[in-house]
PDB file of N, CA and C in Angstrom:
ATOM      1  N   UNK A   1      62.919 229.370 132.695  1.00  0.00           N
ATOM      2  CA  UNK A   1      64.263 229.572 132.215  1.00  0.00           C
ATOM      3  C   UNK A   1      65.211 229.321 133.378  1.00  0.00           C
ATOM      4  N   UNK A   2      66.312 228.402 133.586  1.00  0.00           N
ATOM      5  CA  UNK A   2      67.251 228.228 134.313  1.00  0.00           C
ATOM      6  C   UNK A   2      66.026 227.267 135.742  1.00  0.00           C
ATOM      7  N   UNK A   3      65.333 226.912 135.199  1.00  0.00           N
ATOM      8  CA  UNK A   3      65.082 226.667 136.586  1.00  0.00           C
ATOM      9  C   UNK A   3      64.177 227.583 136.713  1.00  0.00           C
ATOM     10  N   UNK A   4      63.499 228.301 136.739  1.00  0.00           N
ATOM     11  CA  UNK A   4      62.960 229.782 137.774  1.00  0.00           C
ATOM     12  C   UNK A   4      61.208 230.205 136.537  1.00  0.00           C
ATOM     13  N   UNK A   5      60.511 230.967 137.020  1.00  0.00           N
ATOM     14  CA  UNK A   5      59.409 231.072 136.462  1.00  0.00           C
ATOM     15  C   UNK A   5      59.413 232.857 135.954  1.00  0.00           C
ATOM     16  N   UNK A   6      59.353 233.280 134.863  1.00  0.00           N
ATOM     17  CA  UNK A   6      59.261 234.731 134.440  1.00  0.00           C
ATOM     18  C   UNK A   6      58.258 235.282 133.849  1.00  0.00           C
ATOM     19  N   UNK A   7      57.699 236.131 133.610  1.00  0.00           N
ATOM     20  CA  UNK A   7      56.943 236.552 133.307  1.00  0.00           C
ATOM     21  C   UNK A   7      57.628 238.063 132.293  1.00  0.00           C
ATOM     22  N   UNK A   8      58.849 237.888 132.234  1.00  0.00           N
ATOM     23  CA  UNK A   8      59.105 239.320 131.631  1.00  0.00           C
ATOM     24  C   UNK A   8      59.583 238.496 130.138  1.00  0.00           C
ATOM     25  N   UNK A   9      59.267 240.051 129.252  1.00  0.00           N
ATOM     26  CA  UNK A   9      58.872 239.511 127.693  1.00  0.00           C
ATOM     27  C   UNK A   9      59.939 239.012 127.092  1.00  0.00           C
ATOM     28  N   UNK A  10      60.787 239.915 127.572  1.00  0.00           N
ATOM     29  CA  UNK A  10      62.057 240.316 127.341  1.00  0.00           C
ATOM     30  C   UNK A  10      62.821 238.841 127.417  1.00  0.00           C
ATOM     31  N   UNK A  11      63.624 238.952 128.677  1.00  0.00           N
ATOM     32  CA  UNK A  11      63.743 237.766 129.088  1.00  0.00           C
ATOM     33  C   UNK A  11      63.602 236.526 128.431  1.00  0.00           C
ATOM     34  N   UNK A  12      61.981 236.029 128.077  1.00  0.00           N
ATOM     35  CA  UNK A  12      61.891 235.099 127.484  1.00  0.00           C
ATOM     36  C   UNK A  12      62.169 235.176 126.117  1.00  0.00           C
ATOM     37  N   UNK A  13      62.178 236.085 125.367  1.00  0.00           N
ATOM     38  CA  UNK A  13      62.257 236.497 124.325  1.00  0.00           C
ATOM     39  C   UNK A  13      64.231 235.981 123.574  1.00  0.00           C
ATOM     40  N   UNK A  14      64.780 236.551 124.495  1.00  0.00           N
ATOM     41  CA  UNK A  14      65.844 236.478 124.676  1.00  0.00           C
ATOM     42  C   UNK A  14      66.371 234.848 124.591  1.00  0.00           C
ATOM     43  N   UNK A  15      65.611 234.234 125.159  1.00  0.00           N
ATOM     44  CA  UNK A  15      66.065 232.556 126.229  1.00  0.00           C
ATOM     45  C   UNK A  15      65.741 232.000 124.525  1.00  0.00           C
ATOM     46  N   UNK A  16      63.977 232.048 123.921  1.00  0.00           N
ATOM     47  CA  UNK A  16      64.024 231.396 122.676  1.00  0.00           C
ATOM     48  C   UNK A  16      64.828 231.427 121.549  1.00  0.00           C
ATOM     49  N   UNK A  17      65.378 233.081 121.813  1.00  0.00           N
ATOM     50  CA  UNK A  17      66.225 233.380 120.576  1.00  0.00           C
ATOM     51  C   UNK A  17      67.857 232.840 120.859  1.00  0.00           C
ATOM     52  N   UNK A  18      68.132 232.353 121.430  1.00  0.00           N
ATOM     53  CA  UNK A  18      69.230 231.859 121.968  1.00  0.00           C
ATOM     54  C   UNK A  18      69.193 230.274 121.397  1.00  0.00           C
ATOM     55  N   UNK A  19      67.997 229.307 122.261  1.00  0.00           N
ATOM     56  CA  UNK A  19      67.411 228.240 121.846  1.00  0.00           C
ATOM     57  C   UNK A  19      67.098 228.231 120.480  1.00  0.00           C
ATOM     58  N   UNK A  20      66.890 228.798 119.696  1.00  0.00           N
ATOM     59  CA  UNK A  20      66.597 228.552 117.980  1.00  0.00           C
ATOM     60  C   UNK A  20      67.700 228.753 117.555  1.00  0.00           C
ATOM     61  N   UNK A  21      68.895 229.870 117.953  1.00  0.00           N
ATOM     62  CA  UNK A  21      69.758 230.065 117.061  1.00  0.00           C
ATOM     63  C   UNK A  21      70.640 229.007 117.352  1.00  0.00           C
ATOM     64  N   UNK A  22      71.146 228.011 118.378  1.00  0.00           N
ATOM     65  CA  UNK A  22      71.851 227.062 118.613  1.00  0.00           C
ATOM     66  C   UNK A  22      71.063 225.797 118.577  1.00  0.00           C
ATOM     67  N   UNK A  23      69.833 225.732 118.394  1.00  0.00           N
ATOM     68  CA  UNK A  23      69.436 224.275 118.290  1.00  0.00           C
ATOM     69  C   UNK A  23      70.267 223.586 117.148  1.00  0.00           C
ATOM     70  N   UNK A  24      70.090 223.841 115.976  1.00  0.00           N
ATOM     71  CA  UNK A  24      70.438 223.269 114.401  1.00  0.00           C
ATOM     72  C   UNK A  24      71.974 222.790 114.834  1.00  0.00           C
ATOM     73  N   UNK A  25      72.691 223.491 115.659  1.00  0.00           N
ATOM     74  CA  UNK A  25      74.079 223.497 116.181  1.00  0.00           C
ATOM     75  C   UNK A  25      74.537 222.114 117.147  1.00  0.00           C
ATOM     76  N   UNK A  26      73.594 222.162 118.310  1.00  0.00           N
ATOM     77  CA  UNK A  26      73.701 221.145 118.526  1.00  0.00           C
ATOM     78  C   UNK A  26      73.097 219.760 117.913  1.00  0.00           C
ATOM     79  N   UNK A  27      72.039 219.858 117.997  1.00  0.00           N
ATOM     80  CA  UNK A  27      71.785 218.551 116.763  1.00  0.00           C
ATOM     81  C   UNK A  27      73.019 218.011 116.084  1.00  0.00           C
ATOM     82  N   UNK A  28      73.215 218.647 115.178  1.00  0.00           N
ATOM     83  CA  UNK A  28      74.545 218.250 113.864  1.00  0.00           C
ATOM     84  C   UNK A  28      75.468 217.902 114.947  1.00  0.00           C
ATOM     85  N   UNK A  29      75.900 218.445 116.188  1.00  0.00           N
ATOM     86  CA  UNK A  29      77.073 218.114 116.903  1.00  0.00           C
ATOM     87  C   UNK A  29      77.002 216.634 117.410  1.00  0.00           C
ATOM     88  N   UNK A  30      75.771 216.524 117.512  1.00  0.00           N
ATOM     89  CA  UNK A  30      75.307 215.138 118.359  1.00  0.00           C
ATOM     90  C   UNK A  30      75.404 213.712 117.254  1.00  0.00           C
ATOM     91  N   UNK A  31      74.984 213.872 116.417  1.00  0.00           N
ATOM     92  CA  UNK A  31      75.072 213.425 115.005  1.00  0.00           C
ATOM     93  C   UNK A  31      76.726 212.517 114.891  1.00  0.00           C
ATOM     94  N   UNK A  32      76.462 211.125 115.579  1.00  0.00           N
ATOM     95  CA  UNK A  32      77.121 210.342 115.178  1.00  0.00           C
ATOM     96  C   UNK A  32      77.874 209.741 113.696  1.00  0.00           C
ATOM     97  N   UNK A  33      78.453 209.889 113.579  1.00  0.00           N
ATOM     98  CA  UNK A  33      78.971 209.447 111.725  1.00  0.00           C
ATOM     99  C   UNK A  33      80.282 208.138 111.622  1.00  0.00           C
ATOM    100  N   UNK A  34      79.917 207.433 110.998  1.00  0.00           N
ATOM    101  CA  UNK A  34      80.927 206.278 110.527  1.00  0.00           C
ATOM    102  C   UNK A  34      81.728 207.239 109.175  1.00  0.00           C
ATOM    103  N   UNK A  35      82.822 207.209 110.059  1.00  0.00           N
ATOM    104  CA  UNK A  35      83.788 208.207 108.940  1.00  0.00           C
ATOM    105  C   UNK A  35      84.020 206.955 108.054  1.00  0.00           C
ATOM    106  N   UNK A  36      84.559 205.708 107.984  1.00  0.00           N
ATOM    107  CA  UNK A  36      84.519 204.878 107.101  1.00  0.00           C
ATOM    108  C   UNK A  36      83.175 204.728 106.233  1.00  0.00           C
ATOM    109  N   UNK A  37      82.239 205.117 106.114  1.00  0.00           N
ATOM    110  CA  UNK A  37      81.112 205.047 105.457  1.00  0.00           C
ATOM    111  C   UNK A  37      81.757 206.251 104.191  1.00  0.00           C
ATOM    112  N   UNK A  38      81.394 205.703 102.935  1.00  0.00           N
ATOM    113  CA  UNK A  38      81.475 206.468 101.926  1.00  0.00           C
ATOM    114  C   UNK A  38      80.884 207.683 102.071  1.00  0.00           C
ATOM    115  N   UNK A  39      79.651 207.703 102.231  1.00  0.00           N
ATOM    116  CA  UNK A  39      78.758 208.405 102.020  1.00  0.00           C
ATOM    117  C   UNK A  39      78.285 209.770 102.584  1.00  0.00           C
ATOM    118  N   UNK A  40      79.400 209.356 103.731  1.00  0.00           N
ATOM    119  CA  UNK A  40      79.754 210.624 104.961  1.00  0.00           C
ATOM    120  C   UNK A  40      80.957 211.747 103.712  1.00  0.00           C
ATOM    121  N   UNK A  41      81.592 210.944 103.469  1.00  0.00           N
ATOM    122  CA  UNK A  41      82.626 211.607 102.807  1.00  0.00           C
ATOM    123  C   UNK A  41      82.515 212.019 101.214  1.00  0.00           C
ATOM    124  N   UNK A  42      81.387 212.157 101.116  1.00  0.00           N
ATOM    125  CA  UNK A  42      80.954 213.164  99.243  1.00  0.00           C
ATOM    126  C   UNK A  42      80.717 214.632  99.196  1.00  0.00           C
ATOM    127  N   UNK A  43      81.264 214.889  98.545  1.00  0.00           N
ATOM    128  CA  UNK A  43      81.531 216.039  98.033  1.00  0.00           C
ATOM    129  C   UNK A  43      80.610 216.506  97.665  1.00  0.00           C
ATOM    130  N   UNK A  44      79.744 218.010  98.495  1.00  0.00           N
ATOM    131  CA  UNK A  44      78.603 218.311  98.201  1.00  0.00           C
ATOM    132  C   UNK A  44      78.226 218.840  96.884  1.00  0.00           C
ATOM    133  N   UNK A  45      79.686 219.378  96.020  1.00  0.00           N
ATOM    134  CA  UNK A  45      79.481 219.898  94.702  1.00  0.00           C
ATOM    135  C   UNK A  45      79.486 218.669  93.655  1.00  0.00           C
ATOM    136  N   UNK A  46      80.203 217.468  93.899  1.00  0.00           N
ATOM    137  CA  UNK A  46      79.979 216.543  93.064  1.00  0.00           C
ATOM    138  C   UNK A  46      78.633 215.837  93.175  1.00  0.00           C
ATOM    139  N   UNK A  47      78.021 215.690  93.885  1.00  0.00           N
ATOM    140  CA  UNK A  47      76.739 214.667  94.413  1.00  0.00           C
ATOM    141  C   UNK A  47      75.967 216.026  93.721  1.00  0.00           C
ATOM    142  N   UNK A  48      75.869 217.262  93.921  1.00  0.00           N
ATOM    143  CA  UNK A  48      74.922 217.875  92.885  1.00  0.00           C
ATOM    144  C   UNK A  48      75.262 217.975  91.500  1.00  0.00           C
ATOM    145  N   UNK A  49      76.525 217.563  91.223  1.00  0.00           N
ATOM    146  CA  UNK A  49      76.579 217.709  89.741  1.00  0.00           C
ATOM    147  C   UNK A  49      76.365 216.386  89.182  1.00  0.00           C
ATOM    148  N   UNK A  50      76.221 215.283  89.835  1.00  0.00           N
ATOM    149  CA  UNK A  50      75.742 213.609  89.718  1.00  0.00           C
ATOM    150  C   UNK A  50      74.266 213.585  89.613  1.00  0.00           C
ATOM    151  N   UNK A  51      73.831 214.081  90.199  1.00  0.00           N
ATOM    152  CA  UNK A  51      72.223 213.907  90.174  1.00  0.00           C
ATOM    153  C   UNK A  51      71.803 215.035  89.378  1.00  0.00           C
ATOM    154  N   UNK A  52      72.098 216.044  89.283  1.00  0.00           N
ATOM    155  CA  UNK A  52      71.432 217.338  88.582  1.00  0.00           C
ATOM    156  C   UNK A  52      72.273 217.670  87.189  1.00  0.00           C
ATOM    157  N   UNK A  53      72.682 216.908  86.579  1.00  0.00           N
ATOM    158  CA  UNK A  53      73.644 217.064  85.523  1.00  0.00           C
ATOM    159  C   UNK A  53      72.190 217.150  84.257  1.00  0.00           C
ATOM    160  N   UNK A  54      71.362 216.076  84.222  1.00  0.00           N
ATOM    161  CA  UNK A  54      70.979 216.230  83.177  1.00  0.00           C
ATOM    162  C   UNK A  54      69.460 217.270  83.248  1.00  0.00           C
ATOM    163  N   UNK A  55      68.951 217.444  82.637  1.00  0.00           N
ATOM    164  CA  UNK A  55      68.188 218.529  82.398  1.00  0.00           C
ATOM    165  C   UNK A  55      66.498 217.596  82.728  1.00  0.00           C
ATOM    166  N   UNK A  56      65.581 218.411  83.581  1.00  0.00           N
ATOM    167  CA  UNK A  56      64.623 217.909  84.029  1.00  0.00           C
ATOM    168  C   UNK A  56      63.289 217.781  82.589  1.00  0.00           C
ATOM    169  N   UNK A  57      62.870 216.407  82.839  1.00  0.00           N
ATOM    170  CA  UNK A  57      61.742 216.075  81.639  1.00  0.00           C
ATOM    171  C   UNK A  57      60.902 217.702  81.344  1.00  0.00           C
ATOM    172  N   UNK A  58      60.509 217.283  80.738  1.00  0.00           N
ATOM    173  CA  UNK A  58      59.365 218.469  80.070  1.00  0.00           C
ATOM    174  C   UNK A  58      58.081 217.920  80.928  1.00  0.00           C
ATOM    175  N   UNK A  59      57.502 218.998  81.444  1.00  0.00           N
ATOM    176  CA  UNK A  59      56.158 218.799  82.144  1.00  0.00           C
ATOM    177  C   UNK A  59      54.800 219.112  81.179  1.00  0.00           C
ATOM    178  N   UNK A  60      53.912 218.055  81.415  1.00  0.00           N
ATOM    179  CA  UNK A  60      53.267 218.323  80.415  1.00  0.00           C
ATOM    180  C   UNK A  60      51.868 217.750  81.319  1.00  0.00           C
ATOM    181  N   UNK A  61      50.632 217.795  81.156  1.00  0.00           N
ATOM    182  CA  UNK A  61      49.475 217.952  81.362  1.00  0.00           C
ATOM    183  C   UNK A  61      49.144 215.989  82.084  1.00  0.00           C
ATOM    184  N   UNK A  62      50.155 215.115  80.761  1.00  0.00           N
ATOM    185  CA  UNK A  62      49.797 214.055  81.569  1.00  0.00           C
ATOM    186  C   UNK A  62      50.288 213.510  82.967  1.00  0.00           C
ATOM    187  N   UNK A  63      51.289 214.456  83.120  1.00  0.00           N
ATOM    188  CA  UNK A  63      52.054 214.116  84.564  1.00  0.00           C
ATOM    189  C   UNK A  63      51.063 214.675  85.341  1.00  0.00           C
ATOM    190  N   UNK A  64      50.142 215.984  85.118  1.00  0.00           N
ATOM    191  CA  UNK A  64      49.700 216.125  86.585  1.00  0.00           C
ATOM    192  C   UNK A  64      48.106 215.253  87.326  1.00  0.00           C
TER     193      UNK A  64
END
């Protein structure tokens, strides 16, 4: 951690929980986007009501 070698639980404990809770954070930050690209710019409630509008087939024995 920082450079340096530990052995206390704590400590490390601390360093991962830090590292997991900001990874997802930076990622997405890093995450280049063409704002001119449509596709950047949809509306997360419309794109689920586009694809999930109609009602899923009936499952039946020959699908599996």
């Amino acid at each position: 951690m920082n450079n340096t070698i530990t052995n206390n639980p704590r400590e490390i404990a601390i360093t991962l929980n830090d590292y997991f809770l900001t990874v997802a954070d930076n990622v997405i930050a890093n995450i280049k986007r063409d704002n001119s690209d449509p596709r950047h710019n949809v509306n997360l409630s419309y794109y689920l009501f586009i694809n999930f509008n109609s009602p899923f087939p009936e499952l039946n024995g020959t699908m599996l």
